[in-house]
C-alpha atoms as a PDB file:
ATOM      1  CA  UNK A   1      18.865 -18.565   6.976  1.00  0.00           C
ATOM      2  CA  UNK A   2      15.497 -19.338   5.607  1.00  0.00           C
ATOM      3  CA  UNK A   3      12.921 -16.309   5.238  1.00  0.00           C
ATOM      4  CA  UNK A   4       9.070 -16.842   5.266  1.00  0.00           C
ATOM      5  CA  UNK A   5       8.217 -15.337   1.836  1.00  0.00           C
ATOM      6  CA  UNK A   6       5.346 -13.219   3.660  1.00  0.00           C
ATOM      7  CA  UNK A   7       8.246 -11.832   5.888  1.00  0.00           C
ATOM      8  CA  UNK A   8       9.948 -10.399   2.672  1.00  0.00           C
ATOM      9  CA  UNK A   9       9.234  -6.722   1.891  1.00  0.00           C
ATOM     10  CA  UNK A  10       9.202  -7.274  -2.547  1.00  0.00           C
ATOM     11  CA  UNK A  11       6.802 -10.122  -1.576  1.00  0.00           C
ATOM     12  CA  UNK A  12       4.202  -7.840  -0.072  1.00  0.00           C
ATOM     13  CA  UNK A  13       5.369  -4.920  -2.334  1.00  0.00           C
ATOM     14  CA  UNK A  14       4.627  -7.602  -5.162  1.00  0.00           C
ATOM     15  CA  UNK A  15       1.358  -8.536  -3.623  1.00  0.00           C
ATOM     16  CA  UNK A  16      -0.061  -5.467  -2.882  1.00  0.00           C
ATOM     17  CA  UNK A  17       0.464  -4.022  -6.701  1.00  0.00           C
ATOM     18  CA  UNK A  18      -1.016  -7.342  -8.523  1.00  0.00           C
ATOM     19  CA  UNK A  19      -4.103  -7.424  -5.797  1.00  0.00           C
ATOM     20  CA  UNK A  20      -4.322  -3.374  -6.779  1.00  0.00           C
ATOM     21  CA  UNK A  21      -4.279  -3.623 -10.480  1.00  0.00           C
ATOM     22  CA  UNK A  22      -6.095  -6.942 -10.397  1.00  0.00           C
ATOM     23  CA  UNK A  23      -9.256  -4.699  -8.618  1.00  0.00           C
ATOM     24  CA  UNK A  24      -8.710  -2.148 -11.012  1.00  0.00           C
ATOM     25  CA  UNK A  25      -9.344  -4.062 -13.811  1.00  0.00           C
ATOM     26  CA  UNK A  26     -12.659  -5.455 -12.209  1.00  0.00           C
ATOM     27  CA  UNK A  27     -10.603  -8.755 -12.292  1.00  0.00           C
ATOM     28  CA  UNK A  28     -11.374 -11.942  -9.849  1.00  0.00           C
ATOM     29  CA  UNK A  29      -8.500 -13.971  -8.531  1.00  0.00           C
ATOM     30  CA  UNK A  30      -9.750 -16.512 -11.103  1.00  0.00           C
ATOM     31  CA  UNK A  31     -10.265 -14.177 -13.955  1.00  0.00           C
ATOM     32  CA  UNK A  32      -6.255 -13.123 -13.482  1.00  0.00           C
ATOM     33  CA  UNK A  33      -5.458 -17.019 -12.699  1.00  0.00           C
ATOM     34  CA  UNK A  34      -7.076 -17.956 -16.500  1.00  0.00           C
ATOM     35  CA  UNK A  35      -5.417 -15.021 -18.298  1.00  0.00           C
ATOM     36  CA  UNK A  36      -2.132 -15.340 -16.763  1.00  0.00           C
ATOM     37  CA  UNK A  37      -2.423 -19.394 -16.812  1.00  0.00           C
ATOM     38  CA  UNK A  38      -1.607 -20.323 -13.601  1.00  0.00           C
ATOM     39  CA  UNK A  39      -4.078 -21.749 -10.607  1.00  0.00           C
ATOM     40  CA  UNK A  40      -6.813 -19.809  -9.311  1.00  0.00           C
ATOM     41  CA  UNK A  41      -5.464 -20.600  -5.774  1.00  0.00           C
ATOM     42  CA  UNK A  42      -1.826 -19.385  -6.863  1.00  0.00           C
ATOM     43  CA  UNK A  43      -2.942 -16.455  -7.094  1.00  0.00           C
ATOM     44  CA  UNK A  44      -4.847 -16.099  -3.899  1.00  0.00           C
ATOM     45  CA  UNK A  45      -1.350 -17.516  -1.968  1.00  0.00           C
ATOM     46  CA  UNK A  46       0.596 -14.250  -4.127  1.00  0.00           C
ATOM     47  CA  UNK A  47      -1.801 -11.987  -2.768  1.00  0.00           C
ATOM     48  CA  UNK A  48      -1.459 -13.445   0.967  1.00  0.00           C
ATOM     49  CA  UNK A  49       2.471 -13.534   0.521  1.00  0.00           C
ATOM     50  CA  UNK A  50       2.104 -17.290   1.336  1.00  0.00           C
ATOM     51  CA  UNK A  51       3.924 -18.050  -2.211  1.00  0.00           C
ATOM     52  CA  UNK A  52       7.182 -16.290  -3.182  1.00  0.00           C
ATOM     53  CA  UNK A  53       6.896 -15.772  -7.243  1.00  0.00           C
ATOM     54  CA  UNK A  54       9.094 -16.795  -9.680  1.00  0.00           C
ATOM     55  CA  UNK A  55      10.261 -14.484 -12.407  1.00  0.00           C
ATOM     56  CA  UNK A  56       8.442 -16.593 -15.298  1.00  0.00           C
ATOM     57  CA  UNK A  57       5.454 -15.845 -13.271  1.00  0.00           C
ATOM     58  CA  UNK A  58       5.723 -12.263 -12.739  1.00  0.00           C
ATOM     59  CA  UNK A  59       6.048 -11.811 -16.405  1.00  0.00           C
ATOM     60  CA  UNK A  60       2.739 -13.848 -16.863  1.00  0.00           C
ATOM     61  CA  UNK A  61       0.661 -12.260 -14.299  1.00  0.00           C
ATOM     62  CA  UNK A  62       2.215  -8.321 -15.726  1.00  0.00           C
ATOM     63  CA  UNK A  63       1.079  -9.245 -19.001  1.00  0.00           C
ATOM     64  CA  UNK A  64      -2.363 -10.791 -18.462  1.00  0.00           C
ATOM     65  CA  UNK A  65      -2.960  -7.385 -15.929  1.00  0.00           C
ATOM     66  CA  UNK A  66      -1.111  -5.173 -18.950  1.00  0.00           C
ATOM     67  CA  UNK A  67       1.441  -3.424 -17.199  1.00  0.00           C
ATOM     68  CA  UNK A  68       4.729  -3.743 -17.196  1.00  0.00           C
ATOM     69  CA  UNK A  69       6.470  -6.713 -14.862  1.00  0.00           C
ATOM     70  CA  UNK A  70       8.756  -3.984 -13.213  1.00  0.00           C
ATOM     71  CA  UNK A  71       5.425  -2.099 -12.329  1.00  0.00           C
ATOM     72  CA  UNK A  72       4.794  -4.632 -10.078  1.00  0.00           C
ATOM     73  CA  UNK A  73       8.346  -4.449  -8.055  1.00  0.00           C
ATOM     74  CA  UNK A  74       7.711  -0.998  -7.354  1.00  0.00           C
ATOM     75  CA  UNK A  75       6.796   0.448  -4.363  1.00  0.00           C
ATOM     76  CA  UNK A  76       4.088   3.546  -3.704  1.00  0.00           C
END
């Protein structure tokens, strides 16, 4: 059984906390997208749970946001 990746509650968990810290930080999607080195549209599809993550990019995206990759499993 497939699951839609914006069905998945650590998707939007995931979402919320790198959209959060990324506004924080005064960040645009494409500031994040160059400091992490991924696609300015990735990162627009992570914050609209239309892209499930991989772990390689978790750790990328923590450390261009600095915080902690497990930071951004947790849950308010």
């Amino acid at each position: 059984m497939s699951i839609r990746p914006e069905d998945c509650k650590l998707v939007r968990v995931f979402a919320t906390n790198v959209r959060q810290r990324r506004v924080d930080l005064g960040l645009s999607q494409e500031d994040l997208a160059e400091k992490a080195g991924v696609h300015r549209t990735y990162v627009g599809m992570l914050e609209r749970c239309e892209k499930n993550v991989t772990i390689y990019n978790i750790e990328r995206i923590a450390t261009a946001l600095n915080i902690e990759p497990s930071t951004l499993l947790k849950e308010d």
